[in-house]
C-alpha atoms as a PDB file:
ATOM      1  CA  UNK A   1      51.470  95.775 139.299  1.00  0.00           C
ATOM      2  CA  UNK A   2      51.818  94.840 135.724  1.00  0.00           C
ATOM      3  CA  UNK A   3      50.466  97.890 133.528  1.00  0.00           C
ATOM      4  CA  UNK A   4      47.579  96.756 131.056  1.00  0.00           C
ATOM      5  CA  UNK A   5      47.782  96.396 127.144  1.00  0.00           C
ATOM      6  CA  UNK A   6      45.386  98.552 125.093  1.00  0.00           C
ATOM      7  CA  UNK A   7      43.250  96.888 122.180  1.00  0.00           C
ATOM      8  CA  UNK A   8      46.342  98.364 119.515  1.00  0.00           C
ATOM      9  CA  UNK A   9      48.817  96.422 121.489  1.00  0.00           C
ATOM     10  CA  UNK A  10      47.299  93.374 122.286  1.00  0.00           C
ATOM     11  CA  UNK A  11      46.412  93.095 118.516  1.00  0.00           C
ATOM     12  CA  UNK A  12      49.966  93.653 117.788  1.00  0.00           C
ATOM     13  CA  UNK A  13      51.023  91.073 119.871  1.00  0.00           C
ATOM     14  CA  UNK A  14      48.914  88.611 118.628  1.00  0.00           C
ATOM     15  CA  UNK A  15      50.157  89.016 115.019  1.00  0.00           C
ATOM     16  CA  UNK A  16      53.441  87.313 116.537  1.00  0.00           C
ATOM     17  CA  UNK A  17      51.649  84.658 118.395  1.00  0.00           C
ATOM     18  CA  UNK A  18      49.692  82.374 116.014  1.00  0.00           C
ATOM     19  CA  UNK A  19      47.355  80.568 117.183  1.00  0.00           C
ATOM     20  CA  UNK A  20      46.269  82.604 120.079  1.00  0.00           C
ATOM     21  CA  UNK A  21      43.622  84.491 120.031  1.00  0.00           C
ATOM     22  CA  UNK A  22      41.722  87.352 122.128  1.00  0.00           C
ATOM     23  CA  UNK A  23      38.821  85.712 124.452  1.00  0.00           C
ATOM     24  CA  UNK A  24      37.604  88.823 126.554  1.00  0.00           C
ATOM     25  CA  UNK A  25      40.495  89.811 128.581  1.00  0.00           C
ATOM     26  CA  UNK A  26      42.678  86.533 128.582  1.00  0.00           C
ATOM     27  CA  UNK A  27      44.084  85.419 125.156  1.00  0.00           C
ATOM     28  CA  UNK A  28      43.656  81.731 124.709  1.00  0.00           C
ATOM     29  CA  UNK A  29      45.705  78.603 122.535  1.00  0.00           C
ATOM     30  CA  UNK A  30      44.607  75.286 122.003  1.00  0.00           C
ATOM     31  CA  UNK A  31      47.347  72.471 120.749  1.00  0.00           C
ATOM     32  CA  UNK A  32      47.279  69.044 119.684  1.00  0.00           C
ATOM     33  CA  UNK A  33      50.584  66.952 120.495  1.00  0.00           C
ATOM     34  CA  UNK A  34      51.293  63.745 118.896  1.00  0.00           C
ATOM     35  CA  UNK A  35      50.380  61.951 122.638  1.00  0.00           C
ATOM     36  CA  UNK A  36      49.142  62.157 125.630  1.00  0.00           C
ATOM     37  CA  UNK A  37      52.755  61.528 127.470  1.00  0.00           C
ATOM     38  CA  UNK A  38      54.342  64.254 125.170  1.00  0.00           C
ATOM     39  CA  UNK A  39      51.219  66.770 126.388  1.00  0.00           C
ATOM     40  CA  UNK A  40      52.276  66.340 130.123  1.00  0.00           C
ATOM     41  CA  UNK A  41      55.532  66.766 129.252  1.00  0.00           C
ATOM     42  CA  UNK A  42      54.879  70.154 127.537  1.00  0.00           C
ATOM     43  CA  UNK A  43      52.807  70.846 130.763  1.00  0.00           C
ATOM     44  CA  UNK A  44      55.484  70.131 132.896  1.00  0.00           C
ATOM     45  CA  UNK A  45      57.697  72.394 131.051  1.00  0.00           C
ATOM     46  CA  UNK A  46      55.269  75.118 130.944  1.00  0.00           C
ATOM     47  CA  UNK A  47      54.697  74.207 134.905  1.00  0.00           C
ATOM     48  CA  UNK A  48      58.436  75.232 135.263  1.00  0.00           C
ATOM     49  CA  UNK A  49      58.177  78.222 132.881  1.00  0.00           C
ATOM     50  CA  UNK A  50      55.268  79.719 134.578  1.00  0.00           C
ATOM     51  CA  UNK A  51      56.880  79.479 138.344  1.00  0.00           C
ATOM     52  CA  UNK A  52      60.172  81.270 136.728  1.00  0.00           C
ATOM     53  CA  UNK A  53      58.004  83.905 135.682  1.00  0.00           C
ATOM     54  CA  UNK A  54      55.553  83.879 138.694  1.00  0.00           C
ATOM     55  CA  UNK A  55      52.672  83.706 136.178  1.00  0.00           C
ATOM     56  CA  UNK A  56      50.953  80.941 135.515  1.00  0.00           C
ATOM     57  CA  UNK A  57      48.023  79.778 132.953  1.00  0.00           C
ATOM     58  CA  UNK A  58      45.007  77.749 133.413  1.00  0.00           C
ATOM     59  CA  UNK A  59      45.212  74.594 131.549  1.00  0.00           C
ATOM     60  CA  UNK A  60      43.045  72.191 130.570  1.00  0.00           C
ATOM     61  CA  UNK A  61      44.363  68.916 129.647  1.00  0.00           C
ATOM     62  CA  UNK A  62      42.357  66.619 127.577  1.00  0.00           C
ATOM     63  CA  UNK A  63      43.789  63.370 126.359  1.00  0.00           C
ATOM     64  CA  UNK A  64      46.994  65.080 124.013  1.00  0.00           C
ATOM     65  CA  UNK A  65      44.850  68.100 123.325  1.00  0.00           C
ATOM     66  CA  UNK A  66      45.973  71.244 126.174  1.00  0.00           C
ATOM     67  CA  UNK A  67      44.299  74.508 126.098  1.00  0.00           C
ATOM     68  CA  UNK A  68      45.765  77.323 127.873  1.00  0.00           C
ATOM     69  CA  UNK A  69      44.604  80.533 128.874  1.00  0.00           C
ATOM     70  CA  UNK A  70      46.574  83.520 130.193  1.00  0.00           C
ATOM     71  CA  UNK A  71      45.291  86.698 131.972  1.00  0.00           C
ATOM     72  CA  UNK A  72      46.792  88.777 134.471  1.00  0.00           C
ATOM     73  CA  UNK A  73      44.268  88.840 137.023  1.00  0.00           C
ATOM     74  CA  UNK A  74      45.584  91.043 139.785  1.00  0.00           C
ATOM     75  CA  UNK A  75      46.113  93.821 136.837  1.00  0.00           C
ATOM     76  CA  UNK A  76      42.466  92.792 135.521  1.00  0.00           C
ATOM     77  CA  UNK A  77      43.042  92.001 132.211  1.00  0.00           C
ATOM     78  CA  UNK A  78      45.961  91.094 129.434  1.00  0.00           C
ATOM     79  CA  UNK A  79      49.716  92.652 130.173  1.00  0.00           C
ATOM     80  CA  UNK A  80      53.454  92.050 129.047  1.00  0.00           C
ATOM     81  CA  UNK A  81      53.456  89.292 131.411  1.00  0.00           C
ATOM     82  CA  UNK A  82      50.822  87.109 129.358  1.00  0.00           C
ATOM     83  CA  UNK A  83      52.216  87.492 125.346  1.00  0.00           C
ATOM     84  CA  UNK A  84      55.721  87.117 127.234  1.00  0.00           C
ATOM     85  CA  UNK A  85      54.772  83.194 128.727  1.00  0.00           C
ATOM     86  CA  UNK A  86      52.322  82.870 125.635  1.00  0.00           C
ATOM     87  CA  UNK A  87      55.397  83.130 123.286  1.00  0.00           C
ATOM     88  CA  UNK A  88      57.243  80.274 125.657  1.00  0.00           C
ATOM     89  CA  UNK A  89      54.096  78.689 125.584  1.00  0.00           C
ATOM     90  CA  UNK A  90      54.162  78.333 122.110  1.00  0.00           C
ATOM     91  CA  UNK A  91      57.630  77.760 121.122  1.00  0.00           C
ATOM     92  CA  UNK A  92      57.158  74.362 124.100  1.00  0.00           C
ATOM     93  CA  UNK A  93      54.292  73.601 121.994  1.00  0.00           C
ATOM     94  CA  UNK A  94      56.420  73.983 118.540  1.00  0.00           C
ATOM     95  CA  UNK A  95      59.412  72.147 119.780  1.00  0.00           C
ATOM     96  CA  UNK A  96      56.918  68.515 121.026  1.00  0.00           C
ATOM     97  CA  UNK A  97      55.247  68.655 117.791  1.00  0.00           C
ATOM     98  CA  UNK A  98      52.231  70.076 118.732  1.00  0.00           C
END
């Protein structure tokens, strides 16, 4: 099992993520793309990420606006495993405009 991040490191990690931000213990993004075919693609992407890493986010897809939220829930809370996909999450996000 994944070994939890204390409050220090979490906030740490965060400072190299913008736009995510600490909801309890997942961290959450939400992004705007230019469409709604470019946000499926992103989720597709992320789809594939996520199975690579055997992690995967909730998302919630609303017209081209996607919010994702990351936790690891069999560790009960936030570990390397969720800033790791968040910063793929992110640079996905970057790369369609969003």
């Amino acid at each position: 099992m994944a070994d939890l991040l204390d409050d220090a490191s979490i906030t740490s990690a965060l400072a190299d993520l913008p736009g995510w931000e600490r909801d309890g213990d997942s961290i959450v993004r939400t992004a705007k793309l230019p469409d709604f075919p470019t946000a499926i693609r992103v989720v597709g992407e992320v789809g594939d990420d996520a199975e690579r890493a055997d992690h995967h986010p909730d998302i919630d897809i609303r017209w081209r606006t996607l919010t994702f939220r990351l936790s690891t829930h069999s560790a009960g809370g936030l570990t390397a495993k969720d800033t790791a996909l968040a910063a793929e999450i992110s640079a996905r996000v970057s790369a369609a405009g969003g």
